[in-house]
Protein backbone atom coordinates (compact mmCIF):
# COMPACT_ATOMS: atom_id res chain seq x y z
CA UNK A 1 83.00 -5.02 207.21
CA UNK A 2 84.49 -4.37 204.09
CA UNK A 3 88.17 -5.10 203.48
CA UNK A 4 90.91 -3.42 201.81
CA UNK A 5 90.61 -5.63 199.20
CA UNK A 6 87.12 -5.20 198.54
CA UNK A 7 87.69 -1.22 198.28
CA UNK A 8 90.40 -1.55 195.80
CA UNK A 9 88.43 -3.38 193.48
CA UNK A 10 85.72 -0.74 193.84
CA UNK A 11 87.99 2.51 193.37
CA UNK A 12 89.99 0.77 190.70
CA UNK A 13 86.23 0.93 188.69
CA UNK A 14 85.32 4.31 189.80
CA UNK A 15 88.95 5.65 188.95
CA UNK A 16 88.62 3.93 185.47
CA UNK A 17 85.58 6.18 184.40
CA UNK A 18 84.03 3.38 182.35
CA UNK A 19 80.92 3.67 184.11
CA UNK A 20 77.99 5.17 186.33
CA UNK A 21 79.17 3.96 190.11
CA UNK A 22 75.22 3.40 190.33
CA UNK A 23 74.89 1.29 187.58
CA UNK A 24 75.81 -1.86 190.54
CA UNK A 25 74.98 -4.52 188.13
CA UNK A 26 78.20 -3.49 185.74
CA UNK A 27 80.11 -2.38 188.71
CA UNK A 28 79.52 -6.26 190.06
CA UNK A 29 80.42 -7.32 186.34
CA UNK A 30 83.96 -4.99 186.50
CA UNK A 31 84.74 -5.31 190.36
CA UNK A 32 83.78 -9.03 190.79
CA UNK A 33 81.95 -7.67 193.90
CA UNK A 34 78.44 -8.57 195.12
CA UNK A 35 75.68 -6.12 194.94
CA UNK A 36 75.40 -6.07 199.02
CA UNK A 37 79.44 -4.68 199.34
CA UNK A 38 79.32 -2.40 196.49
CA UNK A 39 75.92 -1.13 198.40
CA UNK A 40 77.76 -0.72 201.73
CA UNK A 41 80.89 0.57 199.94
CA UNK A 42 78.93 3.22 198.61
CA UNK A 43 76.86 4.07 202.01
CA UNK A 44 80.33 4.05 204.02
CA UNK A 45 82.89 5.17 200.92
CA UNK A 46 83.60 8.80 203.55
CA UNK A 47 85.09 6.79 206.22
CA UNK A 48 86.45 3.87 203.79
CA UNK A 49 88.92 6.47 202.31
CA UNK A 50 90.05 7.75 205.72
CA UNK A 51 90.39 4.59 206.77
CA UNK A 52 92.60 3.45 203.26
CA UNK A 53 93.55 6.83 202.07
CA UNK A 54 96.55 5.14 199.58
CA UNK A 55 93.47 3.47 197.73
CA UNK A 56 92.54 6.73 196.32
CA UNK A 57 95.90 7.69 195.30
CA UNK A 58 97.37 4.55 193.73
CA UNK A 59 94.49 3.05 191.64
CA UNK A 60 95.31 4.37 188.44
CA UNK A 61 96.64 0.71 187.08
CA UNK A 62 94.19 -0.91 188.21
CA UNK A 63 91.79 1.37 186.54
CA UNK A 64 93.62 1.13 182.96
CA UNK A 65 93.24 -2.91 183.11
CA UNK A 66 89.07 -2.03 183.88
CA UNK A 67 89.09 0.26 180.78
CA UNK A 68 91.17 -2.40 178.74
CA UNK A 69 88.58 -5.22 180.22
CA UNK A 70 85.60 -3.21 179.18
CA UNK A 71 86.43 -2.55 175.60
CA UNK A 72 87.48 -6.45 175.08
CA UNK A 73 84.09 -6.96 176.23
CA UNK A 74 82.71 -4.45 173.97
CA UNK A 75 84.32 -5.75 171.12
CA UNK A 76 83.31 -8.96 171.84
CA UNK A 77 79.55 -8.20 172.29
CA UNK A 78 80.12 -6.17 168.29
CA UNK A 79 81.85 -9.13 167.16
CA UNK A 80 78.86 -11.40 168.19
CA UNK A 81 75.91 -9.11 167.39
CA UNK A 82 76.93 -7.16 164.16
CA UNK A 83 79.61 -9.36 163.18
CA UNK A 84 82.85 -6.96 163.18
C-alpha cells in the first residue's frame, strides 16, 4: 500500500520535470524511493490521485528543491569529470 508520503515524494519528481518518470533508476536517486513503490505508484498513480488529490496541486516546492538537487549533482559530476 503506498502511503501519502511515498506519493509526495513521487509527484514532487514528476512535477519538477527533471526527468523521464520511466527512467526508475533516477527517479529512486531523486525520490529516495525503491524501484518496487515507484513501480506500483506508477501502475496505481489513477486512483493514488483520487485518493490524495492535494498532492497534485501543492507539489510545486517540493519540485523546485528536486530541480535545485539535480543541478548540484550535475555540477558536481562536471566538476569531477571535466574539472569546472
Amino acid at each position: 500500500m503506498i502511503t501519502k508520503a511515498q506519493f509526495v515524494k513521487y509527484e514532487q519528481v514528476r512535477q519538477s520535470g527533471v526527468t523521464n518518470m520511466f527512467d526508475v533508476r533516477m527517479v529512486e536517486a531523486l525520490s529516495g524511493l525503491d524501484h518496487a513503490t515507484i513501480m506500483e505508484i506508477m501502475k496505481s498513480y489513477g486512483e493514488l490521485s483520487e485518493k490524495y488529490p492535494s498532492v497534485r496541486n501543492s507539489q510545486e516546492r517540493g519540485a523546485e528543491k528536486i530541480r535545485e538537487r539535480k543541478n548540484r549533482a550535475e555540477q558536481a559530476y562536471n566538476q569531477a569529470l571535466f574539472g569546472r
